[in-house]
C-alpha atoms as a PDB file:
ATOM      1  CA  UNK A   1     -26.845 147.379 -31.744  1.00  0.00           C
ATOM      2  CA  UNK A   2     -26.633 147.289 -35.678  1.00  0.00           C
ATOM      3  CA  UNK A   3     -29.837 146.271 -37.527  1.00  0.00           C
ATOM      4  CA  UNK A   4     -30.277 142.753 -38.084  1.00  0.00           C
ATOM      5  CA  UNK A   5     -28.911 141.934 -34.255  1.00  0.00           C
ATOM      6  CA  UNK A   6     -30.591 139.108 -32.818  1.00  0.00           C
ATOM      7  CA  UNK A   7     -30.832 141.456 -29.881  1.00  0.00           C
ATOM      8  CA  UNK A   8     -32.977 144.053 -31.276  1.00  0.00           C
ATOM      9  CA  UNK A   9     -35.699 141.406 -31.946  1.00  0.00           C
ATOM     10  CA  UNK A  10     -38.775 141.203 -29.652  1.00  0.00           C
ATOM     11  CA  UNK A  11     -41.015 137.909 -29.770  1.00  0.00           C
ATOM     12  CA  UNK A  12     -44.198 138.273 -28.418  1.00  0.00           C
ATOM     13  CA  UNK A  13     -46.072 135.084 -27.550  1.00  0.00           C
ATOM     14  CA  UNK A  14     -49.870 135.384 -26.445  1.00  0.00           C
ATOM     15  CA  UNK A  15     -52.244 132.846 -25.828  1.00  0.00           C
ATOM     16  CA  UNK A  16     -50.147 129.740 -26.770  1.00  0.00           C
ATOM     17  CA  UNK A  17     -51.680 126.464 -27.513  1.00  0.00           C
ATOM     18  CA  UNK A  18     -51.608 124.202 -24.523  1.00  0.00           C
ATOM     19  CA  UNK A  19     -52.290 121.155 -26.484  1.00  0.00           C
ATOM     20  CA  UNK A  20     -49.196 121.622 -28.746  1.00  0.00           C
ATOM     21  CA  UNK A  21     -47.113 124.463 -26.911  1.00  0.00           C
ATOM     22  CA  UNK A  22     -47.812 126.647 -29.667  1.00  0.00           C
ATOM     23  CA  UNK A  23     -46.016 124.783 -32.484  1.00  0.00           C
ATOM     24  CA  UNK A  24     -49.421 123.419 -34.685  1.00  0.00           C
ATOM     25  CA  UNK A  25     -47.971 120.242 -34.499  1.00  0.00           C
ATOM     26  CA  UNK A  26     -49.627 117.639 -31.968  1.00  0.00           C
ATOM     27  CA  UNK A  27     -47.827 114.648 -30.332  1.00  0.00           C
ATOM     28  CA  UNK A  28     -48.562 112.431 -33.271  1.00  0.00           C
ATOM     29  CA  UNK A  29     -46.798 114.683 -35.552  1.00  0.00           C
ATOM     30  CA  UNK A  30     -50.344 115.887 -36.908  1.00  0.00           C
ATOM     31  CA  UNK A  31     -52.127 118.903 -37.034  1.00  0.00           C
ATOM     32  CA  UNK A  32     -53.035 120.115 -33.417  1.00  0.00           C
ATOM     33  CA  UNK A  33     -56.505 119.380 -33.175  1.00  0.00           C
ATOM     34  CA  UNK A  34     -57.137 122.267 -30.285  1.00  0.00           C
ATOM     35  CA  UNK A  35     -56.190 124.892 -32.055  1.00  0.00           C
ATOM     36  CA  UNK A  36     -56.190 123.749 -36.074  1.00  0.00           C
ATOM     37  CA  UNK A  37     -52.415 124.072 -36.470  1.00  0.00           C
ATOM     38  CA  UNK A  38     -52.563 127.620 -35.663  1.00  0.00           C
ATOM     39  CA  UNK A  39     -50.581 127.884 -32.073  1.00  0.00           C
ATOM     40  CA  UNK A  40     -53.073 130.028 -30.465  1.00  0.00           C
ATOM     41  CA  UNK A  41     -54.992 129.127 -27.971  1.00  0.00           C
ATOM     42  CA  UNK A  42     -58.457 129.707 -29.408  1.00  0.00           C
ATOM     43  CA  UNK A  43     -60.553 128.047 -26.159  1.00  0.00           C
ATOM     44  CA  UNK A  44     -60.327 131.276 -24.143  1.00  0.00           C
ATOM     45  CA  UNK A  45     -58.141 129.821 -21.397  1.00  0.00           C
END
């Protein structure tokens, strides 16, 4: 695979936001008040 190849790249997802799936964004189109528009899940779940 040459560099730049969509399949060399690795995306690692921990701890996602359950509120907002991991996006920031909650179902109002706000920030996610769980985990402050960061993605993470921050509650220790």
């Amino acid at each position: 695979m040459s560099e730049g190849d969509p399949g060399d790249e690795v995306i690692v997802i921990r701890y996602r936001c359950c509120t907002c799936n991991g996006t920031g964004v909650d179902s109002l189109g706000e920030t996610c008040a769980d985990c402050f528009g960061t993605g993470i899940e921050n509650l220790g779940a």
